[in-house]
PDB file of N, CA and C in Angstrom:
ATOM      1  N   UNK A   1      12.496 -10.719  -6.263  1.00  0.00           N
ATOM      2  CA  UNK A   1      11.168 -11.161  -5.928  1.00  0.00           C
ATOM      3  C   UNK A   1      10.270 -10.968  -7.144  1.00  0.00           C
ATOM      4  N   UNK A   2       9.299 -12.193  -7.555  1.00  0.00           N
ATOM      5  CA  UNK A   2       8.545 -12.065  -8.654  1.00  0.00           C
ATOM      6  C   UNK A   2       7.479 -12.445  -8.178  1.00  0.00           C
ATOM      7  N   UNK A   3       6.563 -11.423  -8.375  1.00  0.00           N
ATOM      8  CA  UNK A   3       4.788 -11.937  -8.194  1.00  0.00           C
ATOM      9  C   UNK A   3       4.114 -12.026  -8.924  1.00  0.00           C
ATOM     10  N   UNK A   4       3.020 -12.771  -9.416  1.00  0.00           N
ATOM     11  CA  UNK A   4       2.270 -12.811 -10.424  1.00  0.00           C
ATOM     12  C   UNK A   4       1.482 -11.769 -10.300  1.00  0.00           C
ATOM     13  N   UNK A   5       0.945 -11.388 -11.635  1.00  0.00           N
ATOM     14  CA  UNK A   5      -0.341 -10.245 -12.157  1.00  0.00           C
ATOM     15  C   UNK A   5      -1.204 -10.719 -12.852  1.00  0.00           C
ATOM     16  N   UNK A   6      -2.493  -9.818 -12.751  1.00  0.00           N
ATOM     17  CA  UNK A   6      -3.346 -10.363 -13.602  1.00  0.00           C
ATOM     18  C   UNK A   6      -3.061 -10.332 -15.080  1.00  0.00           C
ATOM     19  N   UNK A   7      -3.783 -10.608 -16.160  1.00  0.00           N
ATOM     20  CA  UNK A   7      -3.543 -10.655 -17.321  1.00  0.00           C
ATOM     21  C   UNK A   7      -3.646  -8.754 -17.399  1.00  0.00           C
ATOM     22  N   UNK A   8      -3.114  -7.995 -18.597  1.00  0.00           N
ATOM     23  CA  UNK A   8      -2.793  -7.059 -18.477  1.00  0.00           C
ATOM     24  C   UNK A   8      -2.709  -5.815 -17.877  1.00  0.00           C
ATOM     25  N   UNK A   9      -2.123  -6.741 -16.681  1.00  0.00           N
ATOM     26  CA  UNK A   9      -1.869  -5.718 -15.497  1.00  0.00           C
ATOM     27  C   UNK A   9      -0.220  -5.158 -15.162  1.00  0.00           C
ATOM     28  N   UNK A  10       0.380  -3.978 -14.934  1.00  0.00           N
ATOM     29  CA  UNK A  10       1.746  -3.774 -15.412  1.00  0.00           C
ATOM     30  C   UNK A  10       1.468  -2.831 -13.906  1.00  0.00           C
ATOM     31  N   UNK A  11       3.016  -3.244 -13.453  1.00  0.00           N
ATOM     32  CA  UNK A  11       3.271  -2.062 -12.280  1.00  0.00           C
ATOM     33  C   UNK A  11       3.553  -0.857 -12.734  1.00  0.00           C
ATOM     34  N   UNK A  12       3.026   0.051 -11.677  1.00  0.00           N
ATOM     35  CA  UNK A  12       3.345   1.437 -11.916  1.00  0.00           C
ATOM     36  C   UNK A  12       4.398   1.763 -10.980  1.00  0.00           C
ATOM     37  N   UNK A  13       4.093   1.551  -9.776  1.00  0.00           N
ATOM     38  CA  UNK A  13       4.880   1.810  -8.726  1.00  0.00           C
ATOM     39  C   UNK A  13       5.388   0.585  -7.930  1.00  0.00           C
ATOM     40  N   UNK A  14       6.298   0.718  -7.059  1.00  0.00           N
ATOM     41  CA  UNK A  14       6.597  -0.094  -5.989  1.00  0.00           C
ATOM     42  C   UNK A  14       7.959   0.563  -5.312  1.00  0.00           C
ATOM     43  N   UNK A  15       7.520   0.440  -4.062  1.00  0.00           N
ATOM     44  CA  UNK A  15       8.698   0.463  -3.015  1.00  0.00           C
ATOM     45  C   UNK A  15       9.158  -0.131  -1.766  1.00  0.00           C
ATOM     46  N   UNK A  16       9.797  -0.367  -1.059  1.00  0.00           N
ATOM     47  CA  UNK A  16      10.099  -0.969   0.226  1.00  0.00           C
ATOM     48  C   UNK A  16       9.162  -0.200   1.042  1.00  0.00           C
ATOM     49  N   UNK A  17       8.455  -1.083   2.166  1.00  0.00           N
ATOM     50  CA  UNK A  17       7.048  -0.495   3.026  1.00  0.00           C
ATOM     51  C   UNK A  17       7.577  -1.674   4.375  1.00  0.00           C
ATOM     52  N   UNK A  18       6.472  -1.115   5.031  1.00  0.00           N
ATOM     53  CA  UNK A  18       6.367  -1.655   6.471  1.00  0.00           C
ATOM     54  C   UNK A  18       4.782  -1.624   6.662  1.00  0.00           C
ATOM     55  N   UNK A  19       4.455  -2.817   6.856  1.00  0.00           N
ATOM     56  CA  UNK A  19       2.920  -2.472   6.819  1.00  0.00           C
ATOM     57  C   UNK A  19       2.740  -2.751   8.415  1.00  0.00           C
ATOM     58  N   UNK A  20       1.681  -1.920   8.957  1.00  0.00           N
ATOM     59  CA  UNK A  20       1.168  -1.982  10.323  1.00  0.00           C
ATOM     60  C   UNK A  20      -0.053  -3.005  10.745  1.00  0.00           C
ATOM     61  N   UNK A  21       0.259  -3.819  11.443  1.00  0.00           N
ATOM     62  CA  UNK A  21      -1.319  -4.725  11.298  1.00  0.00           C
ATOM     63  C   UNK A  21      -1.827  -4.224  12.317  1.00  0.00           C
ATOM     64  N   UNK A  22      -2.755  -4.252  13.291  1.00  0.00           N
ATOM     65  CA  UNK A  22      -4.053  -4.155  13.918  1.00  0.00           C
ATOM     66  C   UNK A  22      -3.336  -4.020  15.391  1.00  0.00           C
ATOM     67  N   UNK A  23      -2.155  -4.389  15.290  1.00  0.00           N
ATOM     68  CA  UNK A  23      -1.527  -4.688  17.093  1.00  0.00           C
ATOM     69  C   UNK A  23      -0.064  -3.613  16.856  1.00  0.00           C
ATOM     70  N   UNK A  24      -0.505  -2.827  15.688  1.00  0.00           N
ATOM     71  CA  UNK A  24       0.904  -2.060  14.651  1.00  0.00           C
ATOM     72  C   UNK A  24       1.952  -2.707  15.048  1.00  0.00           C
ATOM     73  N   UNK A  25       2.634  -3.537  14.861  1.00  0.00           N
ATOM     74  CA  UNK A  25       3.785  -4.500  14.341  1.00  0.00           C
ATOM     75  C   UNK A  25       3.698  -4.166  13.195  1.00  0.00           C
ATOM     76  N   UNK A  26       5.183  -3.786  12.946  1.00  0.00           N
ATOM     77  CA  UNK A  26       6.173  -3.672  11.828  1.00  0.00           C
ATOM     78  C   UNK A  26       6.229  -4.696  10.942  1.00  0.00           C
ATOM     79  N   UNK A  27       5.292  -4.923   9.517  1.00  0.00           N
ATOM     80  CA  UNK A  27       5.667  -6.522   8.909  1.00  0.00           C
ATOM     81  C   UNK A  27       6.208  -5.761   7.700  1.00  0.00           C
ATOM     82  N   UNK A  28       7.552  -6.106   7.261  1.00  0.00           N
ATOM     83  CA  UNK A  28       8.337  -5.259   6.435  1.00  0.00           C
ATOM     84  C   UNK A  28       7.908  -6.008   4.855  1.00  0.00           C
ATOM     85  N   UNK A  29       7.946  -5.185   3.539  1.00  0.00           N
ATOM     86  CA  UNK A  29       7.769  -5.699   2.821  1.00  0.00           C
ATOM     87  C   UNK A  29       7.729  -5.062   1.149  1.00  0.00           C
ATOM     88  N   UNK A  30       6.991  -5.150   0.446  1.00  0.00           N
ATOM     89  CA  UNK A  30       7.031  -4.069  -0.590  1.00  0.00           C
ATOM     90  C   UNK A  30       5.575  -3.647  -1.056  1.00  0.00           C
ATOM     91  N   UNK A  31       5.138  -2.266  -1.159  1.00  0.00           N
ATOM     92  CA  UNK A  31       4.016  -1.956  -1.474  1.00  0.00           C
ATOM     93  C   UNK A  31       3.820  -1.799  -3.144  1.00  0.00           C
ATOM     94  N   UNK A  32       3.521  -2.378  -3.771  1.00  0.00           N
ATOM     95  CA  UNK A  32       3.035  -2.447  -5.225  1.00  0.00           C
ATOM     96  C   UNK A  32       1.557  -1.874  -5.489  1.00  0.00           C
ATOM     97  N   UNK A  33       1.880  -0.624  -6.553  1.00  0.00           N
ATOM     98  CA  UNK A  33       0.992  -0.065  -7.694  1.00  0.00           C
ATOM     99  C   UNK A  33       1.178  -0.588  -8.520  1.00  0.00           C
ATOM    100  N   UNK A  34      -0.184  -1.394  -9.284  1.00  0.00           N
ATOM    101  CA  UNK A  34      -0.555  -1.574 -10.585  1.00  0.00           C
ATOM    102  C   UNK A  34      -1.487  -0.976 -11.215  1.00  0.00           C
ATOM    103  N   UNK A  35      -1.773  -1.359 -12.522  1.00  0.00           N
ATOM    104  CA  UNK A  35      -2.828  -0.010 -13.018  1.00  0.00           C
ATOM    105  C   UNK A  35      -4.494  -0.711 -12.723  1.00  0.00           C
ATOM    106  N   UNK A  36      -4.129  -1.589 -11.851  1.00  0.00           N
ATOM    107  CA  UNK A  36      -5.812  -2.783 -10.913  1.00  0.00           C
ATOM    108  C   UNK A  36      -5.916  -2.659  -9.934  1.00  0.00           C
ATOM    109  N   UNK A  37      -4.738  -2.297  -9.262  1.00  0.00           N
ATOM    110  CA  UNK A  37      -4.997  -2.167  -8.032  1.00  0.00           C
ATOM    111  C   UNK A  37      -3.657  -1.914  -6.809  1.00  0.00           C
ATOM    112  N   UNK A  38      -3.815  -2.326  -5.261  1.00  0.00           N
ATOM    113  CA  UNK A  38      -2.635  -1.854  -4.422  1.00  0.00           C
ATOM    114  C   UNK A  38      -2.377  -2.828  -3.785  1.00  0.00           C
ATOM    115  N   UNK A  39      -1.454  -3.025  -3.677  1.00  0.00           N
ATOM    116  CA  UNK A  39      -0.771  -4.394  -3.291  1.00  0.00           C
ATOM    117  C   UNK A  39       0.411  -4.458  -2.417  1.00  0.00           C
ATOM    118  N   UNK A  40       0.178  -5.284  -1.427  1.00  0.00           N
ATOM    119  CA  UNK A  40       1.484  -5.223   0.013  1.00  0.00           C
ATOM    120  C   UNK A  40       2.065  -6.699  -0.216  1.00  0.00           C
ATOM    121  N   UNK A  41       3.425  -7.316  -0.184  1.00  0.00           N
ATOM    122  CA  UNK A  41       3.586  -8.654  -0.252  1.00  0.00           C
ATOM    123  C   UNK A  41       4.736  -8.400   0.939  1.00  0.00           C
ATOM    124  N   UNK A  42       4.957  -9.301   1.820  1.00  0.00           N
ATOM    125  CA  UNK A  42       6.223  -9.688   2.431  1.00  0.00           C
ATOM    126  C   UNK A  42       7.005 -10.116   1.704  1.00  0.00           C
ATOM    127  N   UNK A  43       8.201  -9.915   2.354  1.00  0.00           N
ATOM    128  CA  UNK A  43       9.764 -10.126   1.648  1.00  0.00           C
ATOM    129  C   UNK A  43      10.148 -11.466   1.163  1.00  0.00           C
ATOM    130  N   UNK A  44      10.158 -11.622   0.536  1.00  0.00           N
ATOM    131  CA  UNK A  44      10.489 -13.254  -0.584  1.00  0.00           C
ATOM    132  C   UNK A  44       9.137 -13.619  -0.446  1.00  0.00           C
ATOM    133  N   UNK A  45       8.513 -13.578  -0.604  1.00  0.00           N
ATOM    134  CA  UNK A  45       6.601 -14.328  -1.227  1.00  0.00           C
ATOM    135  C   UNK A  45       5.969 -13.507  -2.695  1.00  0.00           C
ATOM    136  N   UNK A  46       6.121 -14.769  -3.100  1.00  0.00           N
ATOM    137  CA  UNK A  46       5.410 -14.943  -4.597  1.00  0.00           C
ATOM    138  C   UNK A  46       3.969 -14.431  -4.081  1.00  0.00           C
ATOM    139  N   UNK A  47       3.374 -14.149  -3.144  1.00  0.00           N
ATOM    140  CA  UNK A  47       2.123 -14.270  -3.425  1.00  0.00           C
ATOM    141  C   UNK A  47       1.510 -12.929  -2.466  1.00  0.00           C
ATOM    142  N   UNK A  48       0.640 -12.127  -2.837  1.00  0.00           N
ATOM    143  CA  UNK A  48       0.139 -10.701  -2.306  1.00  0.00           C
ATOM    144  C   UNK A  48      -0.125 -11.288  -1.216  1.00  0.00           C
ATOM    145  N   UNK A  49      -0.214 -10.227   0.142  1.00  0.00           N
ATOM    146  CA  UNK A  49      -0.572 -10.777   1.458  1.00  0.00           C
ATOM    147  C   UNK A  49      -1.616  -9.710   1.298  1.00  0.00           C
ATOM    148  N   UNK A  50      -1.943  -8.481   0.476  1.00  0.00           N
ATOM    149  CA  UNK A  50      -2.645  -7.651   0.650  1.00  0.00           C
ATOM    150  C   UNK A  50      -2.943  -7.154  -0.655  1.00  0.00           C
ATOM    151  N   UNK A  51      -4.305  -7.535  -1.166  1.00  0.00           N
ATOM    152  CA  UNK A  51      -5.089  -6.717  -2.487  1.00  0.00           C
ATOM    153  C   UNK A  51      -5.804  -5.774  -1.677  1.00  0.00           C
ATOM    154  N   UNK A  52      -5.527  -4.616  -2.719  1.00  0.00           N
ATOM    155  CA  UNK A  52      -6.740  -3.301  -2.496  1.00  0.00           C
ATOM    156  C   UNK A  52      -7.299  -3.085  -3.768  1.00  0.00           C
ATOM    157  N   UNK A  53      -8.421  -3.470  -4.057  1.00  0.00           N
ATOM    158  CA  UNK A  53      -9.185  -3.151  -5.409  1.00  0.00           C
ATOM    159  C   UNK A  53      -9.328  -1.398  -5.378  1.00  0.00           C
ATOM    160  N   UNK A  54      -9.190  -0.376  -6.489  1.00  0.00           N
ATOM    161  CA  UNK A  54      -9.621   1.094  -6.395  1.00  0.00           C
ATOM    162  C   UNK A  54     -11.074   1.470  -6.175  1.00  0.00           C
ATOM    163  N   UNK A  55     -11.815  -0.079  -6.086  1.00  0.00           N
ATOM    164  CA  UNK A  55     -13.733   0.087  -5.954  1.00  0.00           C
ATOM    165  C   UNK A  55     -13.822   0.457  -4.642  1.00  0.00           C
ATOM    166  N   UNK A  56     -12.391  -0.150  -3.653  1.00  0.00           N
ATOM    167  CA  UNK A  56     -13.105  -0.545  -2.363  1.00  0.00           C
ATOM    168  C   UNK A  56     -12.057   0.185  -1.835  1.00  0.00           C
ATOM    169  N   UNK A  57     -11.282   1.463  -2.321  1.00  0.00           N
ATOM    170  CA  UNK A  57     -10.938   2.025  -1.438  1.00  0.00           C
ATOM    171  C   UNK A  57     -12.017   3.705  -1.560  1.00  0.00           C
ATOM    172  N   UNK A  58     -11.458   3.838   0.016  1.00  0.00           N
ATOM    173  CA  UNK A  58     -12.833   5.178   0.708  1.00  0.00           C
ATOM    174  C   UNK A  58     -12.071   6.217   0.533  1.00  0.00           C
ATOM    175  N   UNK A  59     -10.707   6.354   1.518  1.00  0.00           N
ATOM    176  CA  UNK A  59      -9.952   7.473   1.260  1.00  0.00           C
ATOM    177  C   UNK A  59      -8.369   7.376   1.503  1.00  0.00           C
ATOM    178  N   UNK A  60      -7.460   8.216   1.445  1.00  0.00           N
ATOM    179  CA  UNK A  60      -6.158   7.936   1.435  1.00  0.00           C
ATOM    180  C   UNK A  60      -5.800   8.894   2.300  1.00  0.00           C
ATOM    181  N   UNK A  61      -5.036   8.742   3.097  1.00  0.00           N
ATOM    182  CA  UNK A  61      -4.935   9.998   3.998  1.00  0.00           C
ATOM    183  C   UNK A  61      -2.834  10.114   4.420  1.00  0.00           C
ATOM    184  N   UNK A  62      -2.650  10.518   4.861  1.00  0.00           N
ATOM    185  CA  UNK A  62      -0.884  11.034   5.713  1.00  0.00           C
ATOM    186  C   UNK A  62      -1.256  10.340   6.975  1.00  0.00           C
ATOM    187  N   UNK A  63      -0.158   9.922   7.648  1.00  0.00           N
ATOM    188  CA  UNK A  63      -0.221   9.672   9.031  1.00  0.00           C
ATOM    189  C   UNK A  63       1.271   9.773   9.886  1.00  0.00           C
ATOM    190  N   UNK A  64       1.696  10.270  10.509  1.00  0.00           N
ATOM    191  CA  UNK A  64       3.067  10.179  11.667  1.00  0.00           C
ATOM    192  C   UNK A  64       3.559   8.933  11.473  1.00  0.00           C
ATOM    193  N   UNK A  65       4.658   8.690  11.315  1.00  0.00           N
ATOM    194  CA  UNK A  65       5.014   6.938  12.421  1.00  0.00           C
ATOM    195  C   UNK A  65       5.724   7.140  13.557  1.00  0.00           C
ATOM    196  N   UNK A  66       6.267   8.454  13.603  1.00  0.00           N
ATOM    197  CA  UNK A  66       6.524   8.839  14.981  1.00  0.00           C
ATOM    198  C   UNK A  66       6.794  10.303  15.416  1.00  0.00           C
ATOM    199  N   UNK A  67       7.406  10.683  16.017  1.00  0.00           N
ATOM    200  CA  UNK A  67       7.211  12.279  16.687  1.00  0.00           C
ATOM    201  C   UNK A  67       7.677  12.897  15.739  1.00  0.00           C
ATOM    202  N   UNK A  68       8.721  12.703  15.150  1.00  0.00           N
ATOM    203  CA  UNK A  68       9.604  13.850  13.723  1.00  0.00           C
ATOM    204  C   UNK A  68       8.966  13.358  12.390  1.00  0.00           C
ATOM    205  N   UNK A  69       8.867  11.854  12.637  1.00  0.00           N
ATOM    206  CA  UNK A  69       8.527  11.483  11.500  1.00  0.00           C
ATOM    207  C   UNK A  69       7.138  11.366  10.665  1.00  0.00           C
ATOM    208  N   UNK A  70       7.463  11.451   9.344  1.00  0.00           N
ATOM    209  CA  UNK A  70       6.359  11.815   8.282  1.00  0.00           C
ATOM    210  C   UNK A  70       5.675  10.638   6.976  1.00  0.00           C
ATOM    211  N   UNK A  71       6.270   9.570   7.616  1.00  0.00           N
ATOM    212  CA  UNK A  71       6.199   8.782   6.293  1.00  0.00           C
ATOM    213  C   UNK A  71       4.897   7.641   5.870  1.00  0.00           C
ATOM    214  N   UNK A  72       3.961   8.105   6.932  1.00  0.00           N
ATOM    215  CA  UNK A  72       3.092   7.272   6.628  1.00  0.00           C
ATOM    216  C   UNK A  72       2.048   7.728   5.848  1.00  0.00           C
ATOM    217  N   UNK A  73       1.434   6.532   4.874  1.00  0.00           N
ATOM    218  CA  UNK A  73       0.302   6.136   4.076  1.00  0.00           C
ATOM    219  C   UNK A  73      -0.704   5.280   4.601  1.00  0.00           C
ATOM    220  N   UNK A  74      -1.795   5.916   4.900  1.00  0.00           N
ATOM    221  CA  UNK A  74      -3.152   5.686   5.335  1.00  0.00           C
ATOM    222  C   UNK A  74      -4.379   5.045   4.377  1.00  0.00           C
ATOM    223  N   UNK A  75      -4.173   3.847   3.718  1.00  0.00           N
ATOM    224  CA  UNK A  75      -5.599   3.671   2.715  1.00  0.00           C
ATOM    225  C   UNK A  75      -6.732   2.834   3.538  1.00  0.00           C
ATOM    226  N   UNK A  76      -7.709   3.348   3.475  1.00  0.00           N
ATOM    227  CA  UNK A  76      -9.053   3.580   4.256  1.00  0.00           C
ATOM    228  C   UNK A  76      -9.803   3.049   3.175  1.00  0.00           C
ATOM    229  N   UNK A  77     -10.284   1.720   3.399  1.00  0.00           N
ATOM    230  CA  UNK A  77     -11.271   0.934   2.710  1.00  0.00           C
ATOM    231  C   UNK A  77     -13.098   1.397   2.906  1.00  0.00           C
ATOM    232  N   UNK A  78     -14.025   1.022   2.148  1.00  0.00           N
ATOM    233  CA  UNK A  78     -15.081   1.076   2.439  1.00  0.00           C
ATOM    234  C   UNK A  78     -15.583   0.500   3.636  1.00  0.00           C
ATOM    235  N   UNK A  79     -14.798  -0.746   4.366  1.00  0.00           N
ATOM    236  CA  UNK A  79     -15.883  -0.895   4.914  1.00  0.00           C
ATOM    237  C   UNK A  79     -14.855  -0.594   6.377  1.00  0.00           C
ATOM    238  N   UNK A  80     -14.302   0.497   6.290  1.00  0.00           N
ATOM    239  CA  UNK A  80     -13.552   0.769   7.216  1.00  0.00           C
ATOM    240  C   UNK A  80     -12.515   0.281   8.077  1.00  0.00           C
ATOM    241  N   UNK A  81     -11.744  -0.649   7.443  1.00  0.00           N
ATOM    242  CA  UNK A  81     -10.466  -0.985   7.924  1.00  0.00           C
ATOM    243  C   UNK A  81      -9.376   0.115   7.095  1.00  0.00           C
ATOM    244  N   UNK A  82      -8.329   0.405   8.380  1.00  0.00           N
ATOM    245  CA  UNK A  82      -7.194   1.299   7.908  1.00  0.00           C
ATOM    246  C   UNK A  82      -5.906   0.344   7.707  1.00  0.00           C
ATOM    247  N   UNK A  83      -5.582   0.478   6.376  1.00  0.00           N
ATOM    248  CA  UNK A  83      -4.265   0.108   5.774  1.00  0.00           C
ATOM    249  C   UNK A  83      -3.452   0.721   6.130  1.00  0.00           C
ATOM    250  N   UNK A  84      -1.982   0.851   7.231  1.00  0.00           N
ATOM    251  CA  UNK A  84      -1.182   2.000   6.909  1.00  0.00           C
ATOM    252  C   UNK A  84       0.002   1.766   6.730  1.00  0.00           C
ATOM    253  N   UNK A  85       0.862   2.160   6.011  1.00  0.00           N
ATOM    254  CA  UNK A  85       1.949   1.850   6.009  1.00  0.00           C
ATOM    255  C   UNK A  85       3.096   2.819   5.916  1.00  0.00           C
ATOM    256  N   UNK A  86       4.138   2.068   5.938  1.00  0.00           N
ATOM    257  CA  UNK A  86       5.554   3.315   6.023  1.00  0.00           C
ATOM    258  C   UNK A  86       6.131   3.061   5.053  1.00  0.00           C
ATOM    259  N   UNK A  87       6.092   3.988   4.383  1.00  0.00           N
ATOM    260  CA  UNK A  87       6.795   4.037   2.918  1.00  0.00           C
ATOM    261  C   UNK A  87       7.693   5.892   2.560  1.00  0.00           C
ATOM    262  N   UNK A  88       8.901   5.966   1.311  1.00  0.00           N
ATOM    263  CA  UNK A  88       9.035   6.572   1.213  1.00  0.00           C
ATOM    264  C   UNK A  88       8.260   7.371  -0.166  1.00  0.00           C
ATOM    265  N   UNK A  89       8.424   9.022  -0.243  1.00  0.00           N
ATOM    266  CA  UNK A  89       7.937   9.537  -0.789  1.00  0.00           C
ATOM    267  C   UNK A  89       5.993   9.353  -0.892  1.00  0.00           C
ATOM    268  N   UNK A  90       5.561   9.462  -0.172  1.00  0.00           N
ATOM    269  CA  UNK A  90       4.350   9.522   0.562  1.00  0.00           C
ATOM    270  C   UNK A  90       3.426  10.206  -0.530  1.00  0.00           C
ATOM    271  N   UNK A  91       3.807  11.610  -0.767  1.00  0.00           N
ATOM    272  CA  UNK A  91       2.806  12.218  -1.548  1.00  0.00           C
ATOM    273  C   UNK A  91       2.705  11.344  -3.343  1.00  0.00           C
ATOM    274  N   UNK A  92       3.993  11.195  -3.786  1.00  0.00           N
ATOM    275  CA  UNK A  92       3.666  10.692  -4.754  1.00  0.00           C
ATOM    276  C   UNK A  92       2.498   9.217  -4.933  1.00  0.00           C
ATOM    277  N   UNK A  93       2.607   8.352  -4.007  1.00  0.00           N
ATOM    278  CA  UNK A  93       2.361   7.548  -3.577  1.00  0.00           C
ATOM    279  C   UNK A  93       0.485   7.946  -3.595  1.00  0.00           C
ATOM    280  N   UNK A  94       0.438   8.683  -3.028  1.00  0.00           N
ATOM    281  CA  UNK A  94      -0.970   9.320  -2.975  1.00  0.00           C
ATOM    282  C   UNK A  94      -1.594  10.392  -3.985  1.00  0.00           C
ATOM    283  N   UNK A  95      -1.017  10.556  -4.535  1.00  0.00           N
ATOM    284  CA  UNK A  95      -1.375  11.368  -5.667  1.00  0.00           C
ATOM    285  C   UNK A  95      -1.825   9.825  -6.632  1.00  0.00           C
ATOM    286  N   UNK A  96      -0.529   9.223  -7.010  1.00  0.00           N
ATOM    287  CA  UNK A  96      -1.286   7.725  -8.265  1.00  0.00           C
ATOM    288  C   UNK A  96      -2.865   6.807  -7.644  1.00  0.00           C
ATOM    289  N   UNK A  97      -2.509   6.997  -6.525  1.00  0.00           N
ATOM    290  CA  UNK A  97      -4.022   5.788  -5.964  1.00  0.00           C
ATOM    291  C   UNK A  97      -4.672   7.067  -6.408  1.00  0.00           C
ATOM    292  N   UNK A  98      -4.956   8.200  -5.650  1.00  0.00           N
ATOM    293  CA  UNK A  98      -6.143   9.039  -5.516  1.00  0.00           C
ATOM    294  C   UNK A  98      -6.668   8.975  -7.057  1.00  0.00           C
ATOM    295  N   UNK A  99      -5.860   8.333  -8.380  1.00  0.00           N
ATOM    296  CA  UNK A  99      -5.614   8.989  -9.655  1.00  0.00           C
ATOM    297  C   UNK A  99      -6.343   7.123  -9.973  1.00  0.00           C
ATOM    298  N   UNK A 100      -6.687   6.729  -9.242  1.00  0.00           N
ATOM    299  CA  UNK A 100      -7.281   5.280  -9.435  1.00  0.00           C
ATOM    300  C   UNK A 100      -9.020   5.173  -8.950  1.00  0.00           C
ATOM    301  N   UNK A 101      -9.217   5.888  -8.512  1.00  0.00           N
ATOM    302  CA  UNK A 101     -10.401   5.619  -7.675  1.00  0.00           C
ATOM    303  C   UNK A 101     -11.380   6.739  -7.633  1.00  0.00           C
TER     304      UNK A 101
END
């Protein structure tokens, strides 16, 4: 899978995610760090289904995805919509955004 970037924009991170929409359905996909911003795309699409600029995020938080489990990422926009997703290695994940904004 290849997505375009802005002009000198280089990934930092990326991993396999599950992003939760609003009705939390599972939309599986890959969560991308760049050094501009956070980025969710579904599986084979050239094209972001989800920009997070570091202006417009509020806070980053942990969240359950289920009774044992630990793997969720919480990014909390300004104007209060919650991003969350299931990804592995969580803290690292939150340590680079928090290191953006």
């Amino acid at each position: 899978m290849q997505v375009k970037l802005n002009a000198n924009e280089v990934v930092v991170k990326a991993g396999n995610s599950n992003f939760l929409d609003n009705n939390e359905d599972n939309i599986q996909g890959k969560l991308i760090l760049t050094n501009q911003r956070l980025c969710f795309t579904r599986l084979n699409q050239q094209v972001f289904d989800l920009v997070i600029e570091p202006a417009h995020i509020k806070e980053v938080m942990y969240f359950k995805t289920g009774f044992l489990s630990k793997k969720g990422l919480n990014v909390i926009t300004k104007d209060g919509k919650n991003n969350k997703f299931k990804i592995k290695e969580r803290e690292k994940w939150i340590e680079m955004i928090n290191k953006m904004y």
